[in-house]
PDB file of N, CA and C in Angstrom:
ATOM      1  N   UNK A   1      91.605 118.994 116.503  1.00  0.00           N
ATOM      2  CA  UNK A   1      92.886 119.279 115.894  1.00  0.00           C
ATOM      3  C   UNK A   1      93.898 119.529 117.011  1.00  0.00           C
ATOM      4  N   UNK A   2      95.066 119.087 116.771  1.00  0.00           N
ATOM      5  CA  UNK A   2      96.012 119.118 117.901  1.00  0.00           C
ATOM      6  C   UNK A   2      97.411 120.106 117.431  1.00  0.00           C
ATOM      7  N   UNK A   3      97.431 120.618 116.003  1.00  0.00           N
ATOM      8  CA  UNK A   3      98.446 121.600 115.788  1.00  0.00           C
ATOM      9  C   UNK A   3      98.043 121.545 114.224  1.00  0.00           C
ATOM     10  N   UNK A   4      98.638 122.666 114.107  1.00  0.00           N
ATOM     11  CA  UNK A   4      98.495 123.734 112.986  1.00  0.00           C
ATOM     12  C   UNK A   4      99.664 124.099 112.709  1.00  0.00           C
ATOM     13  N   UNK A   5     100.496 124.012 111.349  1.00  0.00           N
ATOM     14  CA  UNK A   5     101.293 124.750 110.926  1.00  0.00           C
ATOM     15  C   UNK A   5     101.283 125.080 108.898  1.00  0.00           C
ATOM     16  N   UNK A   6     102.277 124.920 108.528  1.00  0.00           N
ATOM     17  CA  UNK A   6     102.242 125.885 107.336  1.00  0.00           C
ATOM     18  C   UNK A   6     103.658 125.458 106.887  1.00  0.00           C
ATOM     19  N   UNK A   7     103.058 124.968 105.005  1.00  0.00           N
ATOM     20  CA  UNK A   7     104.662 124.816 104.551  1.00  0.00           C
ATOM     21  C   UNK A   7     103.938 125.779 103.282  1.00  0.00           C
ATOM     22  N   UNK A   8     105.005 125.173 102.199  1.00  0.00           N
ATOM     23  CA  UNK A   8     104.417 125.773 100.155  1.00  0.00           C
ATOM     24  C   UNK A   8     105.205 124.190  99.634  1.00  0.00           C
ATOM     25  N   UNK A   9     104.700 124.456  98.506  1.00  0.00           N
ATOM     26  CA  UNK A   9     104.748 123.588  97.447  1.00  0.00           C
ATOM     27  C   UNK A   9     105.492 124.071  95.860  1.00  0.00           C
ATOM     28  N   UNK A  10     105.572 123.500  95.243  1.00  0.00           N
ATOM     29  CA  UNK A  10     105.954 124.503  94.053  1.00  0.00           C
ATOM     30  C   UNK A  10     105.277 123.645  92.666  1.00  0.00           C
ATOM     31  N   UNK A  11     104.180 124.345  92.052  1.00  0.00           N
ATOM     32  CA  UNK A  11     103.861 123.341  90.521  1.00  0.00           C
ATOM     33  C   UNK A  11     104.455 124.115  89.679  1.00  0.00           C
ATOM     34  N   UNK A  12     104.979 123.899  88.581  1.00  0.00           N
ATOM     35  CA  UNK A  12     105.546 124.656  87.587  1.00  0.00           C
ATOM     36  C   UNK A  12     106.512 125.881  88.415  1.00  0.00           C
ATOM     37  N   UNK A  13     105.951 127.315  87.916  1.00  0.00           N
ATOM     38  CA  UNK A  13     106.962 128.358  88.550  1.00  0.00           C
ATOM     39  C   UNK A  13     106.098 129.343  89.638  1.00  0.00           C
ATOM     40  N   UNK A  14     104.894 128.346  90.432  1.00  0.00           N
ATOM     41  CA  UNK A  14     104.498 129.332  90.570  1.00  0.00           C
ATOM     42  C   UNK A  14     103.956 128.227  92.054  1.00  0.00           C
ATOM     43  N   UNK A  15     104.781 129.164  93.311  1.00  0.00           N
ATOM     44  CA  UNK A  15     104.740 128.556  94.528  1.00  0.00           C
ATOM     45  C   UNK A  15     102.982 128.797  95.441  1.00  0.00           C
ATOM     46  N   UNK A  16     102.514 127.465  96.246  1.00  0.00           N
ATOM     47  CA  UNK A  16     101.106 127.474  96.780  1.00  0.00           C
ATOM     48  C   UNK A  16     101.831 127.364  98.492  1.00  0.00           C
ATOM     49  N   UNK A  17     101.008 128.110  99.246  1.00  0.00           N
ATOM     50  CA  UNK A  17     100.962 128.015 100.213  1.00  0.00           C
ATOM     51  C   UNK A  17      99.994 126.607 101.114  1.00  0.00           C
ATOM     52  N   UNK A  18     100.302 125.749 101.664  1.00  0.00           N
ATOM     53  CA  UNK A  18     100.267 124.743 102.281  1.00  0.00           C
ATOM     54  C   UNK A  18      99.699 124.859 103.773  1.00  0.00           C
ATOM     55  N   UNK A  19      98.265 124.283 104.122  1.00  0.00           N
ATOM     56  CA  UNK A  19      98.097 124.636 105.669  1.00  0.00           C
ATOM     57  C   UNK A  19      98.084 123.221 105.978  1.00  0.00           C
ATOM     58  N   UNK A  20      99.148 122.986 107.230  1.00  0.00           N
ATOM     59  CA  UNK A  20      99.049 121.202 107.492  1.00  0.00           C
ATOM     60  C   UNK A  20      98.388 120.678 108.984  1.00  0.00           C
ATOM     61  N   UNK A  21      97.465 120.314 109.009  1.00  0.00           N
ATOM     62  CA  UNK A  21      96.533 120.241 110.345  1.00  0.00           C
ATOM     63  C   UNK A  21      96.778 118.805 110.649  1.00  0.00           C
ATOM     64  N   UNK A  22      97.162 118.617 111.808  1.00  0.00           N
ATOM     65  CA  UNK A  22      97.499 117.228 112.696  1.00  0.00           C
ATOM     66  C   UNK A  22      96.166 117.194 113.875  1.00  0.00           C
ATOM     67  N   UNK A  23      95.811 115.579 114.058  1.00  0.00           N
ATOM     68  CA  UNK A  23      94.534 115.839 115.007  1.00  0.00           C
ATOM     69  C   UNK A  23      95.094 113.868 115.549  1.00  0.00           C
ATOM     70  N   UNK A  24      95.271 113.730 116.457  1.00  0.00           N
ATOM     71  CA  UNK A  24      95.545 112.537 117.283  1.00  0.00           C
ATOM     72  C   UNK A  24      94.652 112.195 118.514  1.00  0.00           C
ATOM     73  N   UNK A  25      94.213 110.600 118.090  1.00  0.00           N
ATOM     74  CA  UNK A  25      93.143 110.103 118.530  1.00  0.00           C
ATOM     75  C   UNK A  25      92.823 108.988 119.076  1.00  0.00           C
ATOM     76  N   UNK A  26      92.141 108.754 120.143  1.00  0.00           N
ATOM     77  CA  UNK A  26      92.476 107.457 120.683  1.00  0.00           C
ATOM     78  C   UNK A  26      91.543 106.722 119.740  1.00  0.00           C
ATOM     79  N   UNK A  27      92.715 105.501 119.303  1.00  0.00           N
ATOM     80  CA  UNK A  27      91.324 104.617 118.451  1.00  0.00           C
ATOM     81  C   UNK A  27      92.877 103.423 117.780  1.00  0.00           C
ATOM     82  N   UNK A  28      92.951 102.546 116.567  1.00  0.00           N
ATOM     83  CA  UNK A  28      93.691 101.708 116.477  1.00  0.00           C
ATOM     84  C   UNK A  28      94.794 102.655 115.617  1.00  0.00           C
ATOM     85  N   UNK A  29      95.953 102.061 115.711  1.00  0.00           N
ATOM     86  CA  UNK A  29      97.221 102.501 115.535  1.00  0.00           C
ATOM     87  C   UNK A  29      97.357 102.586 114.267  1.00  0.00           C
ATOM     88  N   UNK A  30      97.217 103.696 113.849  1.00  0.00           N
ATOM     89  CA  UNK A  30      97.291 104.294 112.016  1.00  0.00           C
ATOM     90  C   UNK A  30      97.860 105.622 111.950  1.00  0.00           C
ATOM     91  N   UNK A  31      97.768 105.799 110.750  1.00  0.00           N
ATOM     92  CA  UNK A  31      98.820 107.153 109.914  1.00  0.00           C
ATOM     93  C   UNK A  31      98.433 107.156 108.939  1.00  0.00           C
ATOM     94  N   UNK A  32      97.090 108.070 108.733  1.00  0.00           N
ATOM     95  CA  UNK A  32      96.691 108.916 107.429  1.00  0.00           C
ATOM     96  C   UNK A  32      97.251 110.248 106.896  1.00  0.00           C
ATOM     97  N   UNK A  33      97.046 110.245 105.476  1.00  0.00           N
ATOM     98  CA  UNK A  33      97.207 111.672 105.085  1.00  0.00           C
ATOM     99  C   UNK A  33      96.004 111.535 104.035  1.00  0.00           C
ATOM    100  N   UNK A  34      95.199 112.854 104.594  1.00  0.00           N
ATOM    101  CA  UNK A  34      94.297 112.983 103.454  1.00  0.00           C
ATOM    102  C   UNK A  34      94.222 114.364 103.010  1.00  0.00           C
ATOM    103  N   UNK A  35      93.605 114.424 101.480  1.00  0.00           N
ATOM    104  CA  UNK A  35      93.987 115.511 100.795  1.00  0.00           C
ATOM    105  C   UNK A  35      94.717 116.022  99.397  1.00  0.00           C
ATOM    106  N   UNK A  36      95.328 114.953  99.055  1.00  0.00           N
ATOM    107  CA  UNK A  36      96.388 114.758  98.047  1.00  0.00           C
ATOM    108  C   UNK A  36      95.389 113.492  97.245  1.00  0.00           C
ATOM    109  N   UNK A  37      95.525 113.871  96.108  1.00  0.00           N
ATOM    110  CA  UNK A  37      94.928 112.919  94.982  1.00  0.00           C
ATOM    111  C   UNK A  37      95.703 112.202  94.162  1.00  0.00           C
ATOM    112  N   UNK A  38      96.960 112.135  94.620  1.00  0.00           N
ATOM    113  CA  UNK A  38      97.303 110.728  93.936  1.00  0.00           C
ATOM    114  C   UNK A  38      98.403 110.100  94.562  1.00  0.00           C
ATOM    115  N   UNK A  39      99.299 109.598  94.092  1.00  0.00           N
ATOM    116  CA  UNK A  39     100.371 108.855  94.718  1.00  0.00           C
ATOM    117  C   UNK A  39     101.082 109.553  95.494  1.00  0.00           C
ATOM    118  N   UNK A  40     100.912 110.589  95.507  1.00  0.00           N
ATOM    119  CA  UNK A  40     102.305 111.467  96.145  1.00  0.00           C
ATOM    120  C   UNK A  40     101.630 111.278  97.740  1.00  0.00           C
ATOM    121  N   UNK A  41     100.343 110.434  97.965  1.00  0.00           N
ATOM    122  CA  UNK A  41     100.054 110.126  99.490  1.00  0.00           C
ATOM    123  C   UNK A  41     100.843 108.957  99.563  1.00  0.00           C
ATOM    124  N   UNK A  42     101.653 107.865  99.578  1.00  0.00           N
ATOM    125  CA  UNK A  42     102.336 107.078  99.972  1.00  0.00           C
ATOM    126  C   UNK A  42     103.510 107.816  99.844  1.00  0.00           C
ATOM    127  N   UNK A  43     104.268 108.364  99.123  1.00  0.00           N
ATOM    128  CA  UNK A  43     105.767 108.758  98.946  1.00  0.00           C
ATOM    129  C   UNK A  43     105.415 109.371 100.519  1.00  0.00           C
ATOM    130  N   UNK A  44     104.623 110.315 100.730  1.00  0.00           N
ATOM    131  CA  UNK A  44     104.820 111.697 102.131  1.00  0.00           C
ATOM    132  C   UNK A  44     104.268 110.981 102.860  1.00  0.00           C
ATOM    133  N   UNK A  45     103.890 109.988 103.354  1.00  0.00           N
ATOM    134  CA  UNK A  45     103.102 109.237 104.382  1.00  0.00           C
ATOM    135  C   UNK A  45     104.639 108.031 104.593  1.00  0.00           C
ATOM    136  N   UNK A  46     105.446 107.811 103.809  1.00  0.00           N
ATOM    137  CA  UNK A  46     106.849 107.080 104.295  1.00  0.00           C
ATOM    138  C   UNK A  46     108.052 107.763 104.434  1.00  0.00           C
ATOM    139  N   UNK A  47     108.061 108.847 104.039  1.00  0.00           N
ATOM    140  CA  UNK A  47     108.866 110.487 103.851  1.00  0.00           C
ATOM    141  C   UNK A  47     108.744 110.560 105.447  1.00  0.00           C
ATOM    142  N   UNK A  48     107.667 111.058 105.684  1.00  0.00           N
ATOM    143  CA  UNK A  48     107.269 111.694 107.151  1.00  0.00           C
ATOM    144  C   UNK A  48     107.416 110.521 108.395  1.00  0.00           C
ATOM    145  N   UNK A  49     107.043 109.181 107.954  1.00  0.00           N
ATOM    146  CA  UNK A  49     107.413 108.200 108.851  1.00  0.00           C
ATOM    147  C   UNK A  49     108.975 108.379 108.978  1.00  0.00           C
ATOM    148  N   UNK A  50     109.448 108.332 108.171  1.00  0.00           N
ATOM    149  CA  UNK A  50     111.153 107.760 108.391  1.00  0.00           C
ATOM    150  C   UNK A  50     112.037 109.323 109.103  1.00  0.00           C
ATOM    151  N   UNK A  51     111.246 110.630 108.655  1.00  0.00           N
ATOM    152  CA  UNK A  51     111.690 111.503 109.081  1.00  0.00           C
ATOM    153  C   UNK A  51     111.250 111.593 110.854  1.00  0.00           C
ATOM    154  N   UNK A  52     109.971 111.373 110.943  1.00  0.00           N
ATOM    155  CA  UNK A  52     109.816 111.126 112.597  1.00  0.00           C
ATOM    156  C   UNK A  52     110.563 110.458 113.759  1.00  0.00           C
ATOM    157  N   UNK A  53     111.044 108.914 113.138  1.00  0.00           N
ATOM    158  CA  UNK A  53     112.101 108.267 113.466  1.00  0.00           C
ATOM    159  C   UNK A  53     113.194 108.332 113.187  1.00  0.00           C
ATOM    160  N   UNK A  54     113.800 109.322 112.895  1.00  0.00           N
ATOM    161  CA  UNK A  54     115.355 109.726 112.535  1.00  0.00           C
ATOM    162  C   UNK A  54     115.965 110.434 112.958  1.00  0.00           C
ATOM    163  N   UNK A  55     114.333 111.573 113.582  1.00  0.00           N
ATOM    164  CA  UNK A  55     114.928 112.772 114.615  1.00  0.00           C
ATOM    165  C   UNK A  55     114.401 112.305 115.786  1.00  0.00           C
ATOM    166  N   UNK A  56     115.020 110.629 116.398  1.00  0.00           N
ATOM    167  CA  UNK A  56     114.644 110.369 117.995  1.00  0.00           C
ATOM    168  C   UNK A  56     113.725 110.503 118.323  1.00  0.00           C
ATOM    169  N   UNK A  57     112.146 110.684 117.424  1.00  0.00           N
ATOM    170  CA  UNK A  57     111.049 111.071 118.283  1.00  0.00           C
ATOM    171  C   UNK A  57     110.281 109.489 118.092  1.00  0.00           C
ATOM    172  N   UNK A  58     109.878 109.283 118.785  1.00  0.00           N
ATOM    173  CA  UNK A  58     108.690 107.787 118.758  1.00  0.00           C
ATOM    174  C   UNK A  58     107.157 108.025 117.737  1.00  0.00           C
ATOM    175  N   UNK A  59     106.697 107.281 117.249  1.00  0.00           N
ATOM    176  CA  UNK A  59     105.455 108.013 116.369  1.00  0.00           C
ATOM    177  C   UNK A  59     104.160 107.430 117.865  1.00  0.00           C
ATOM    178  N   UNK A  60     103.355 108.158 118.035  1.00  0.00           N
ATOM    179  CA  UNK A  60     102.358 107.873 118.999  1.00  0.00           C
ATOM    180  C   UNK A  60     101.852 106.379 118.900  1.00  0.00           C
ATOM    181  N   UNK A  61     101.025 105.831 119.257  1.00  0.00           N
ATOM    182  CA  UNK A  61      99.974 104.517 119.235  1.00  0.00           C
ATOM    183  C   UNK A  61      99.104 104.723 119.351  1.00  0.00           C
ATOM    184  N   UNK A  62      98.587 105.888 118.512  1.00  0.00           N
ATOM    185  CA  UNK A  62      97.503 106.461 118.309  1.00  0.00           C
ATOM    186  C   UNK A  62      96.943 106.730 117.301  1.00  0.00           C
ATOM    187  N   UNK A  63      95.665 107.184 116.739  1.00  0.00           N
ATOM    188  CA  UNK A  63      95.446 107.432 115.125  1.00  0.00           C
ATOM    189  C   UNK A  63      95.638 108.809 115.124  1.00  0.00           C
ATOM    190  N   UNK A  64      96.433 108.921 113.949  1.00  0.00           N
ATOM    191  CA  UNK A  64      96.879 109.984 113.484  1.00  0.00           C
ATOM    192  C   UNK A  64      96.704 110.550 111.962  1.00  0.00           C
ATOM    193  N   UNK A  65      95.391 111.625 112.004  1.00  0.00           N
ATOM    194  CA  UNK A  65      95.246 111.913 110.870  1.00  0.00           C
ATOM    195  C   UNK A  65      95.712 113.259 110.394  1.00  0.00           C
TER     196      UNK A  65
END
């Protein structure tokens, strides 16, 4: 694992705390998210791409799960 941080979520009225673990790896050039059971893994897997590249940062060439 290469960083650790922490968001929340909100279902109905009642907010979950979120632990988000990043781990980068030499191997072929990908971008997983695992963990989430349904679609809402493509919406935050192109969410988080476009937000990476928007704030000037480059995404690695690395696998990134």
């Amino acid at each position: 694992m290469i960083a650790k941080t922490f968001s929340a979520t909100v279902l109905g009225i009642d907010a979950y705390l979120i632990e988000v673990e990043v781990d980068v790896s030499v191997g072929m050039s990908v971008f997983n998210i695992v963990g989430l059971p349904d679609s809402t893994i493509k919406e935050s897997r192109d969410r988080i791409l476009s937000a990476v590249n928007n704030s000037g940062y480059s995404f690695p060439v690395r696998r990134v799960v």
